[in-house]
C-alpha atoms as a PDB file:
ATOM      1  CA  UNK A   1      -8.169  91.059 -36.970  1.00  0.00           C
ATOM      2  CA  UNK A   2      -7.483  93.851 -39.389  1.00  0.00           C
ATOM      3  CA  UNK A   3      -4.583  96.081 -39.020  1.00  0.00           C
ATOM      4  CA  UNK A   4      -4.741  99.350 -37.052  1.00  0.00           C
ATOM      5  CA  UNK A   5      -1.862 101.371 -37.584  1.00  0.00           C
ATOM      6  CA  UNK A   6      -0.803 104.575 -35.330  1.00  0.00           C
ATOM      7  CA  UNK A   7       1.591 106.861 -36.510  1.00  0.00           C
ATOM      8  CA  UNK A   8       3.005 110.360 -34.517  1.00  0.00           C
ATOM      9  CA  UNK A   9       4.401 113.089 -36.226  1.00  0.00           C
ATOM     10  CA  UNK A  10       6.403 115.614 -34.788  1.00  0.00           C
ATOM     11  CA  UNK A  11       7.244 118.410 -37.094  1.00  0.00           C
ATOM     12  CA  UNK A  12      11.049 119.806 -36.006  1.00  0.00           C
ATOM     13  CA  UNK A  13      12.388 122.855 -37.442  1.00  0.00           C
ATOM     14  CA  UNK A  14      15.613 123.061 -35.256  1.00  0.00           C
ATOM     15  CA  UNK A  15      17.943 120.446 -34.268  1.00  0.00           C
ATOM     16  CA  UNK A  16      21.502 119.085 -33.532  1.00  0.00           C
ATOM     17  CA  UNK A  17      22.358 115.884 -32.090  1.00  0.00           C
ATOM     18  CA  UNK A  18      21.648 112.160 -32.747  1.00  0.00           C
ATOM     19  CA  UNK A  19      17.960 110.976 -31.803  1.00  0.00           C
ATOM     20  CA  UNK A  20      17.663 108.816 -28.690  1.00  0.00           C
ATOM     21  CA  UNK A  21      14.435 106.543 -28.609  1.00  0.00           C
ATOM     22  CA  UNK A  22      13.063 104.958 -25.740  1.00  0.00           C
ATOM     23  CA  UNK A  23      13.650 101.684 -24.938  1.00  0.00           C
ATOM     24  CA  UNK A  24      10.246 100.648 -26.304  1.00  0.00           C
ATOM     25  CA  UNK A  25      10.774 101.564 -29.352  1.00  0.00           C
ATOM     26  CA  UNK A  26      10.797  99.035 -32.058  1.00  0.00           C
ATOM     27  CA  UNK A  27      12.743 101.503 -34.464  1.00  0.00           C
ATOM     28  CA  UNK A  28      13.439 105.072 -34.212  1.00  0.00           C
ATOM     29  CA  UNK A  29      15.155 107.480 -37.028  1.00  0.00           C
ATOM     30  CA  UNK A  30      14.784 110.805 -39.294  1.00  0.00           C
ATOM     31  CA  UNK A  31      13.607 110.926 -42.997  1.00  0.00           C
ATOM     32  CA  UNK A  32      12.287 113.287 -45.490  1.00  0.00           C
ATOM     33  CA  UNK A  33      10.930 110.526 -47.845  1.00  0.00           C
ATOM     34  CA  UNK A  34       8.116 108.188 -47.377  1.00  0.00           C
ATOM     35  CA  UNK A  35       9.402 104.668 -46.138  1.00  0.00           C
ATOM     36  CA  UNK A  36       8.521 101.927 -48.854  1.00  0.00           C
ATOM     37  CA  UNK A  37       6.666 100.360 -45.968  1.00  0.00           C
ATOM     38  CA  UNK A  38       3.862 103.458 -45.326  1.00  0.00           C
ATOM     39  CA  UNK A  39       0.352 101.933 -44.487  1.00  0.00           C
ATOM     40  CA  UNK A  40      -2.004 103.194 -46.937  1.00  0.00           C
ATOM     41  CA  UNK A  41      -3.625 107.067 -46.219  1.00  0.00           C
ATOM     42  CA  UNK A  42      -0.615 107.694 -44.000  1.00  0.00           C
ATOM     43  CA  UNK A  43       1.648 109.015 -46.985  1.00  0.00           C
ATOM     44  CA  UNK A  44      -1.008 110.797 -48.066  1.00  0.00           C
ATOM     45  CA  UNK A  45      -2.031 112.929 -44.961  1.00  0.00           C
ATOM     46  CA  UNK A  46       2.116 113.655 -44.589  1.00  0.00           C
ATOM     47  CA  UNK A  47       2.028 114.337 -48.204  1.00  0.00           C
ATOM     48  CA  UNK A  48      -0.590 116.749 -48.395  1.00  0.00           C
ATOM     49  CA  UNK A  49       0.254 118.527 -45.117  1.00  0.00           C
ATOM     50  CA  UNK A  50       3.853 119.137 -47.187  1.00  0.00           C
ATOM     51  CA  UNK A  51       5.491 117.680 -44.531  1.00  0.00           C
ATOM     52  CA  UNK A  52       7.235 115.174 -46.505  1.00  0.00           C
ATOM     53  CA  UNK A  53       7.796 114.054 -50.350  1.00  0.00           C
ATOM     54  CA  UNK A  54       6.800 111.527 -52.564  1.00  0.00           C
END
């Protein structure tokens, strides 16, 4: 069965404080540059939105 990733954005322009995932979630955090593990086509929609850098 192929892989079918799912990725959520949320684009946050204001905020203090530490980030509290749900319990759910495998892994949780901030970051301004693409992971080393991106699934291919997801860097580039964040990367041409300018939402993140290469």
């Amino acid at each position: 069965m192929p892989d079918s990733p799912v990725g959520v954005v949320f684009v946050v322009t204001n905020y203090e404080g530490e980030v509290h995932a749900a319990s759910e979630a495998s892994e949780s955090g901030w970051f301004r540059n693409l992971p080393s593990e991106m699934h291919p086509n997801q860097d580039n929609y964040l990367v041409e939105k300018d939402w993140i850098a290469r």
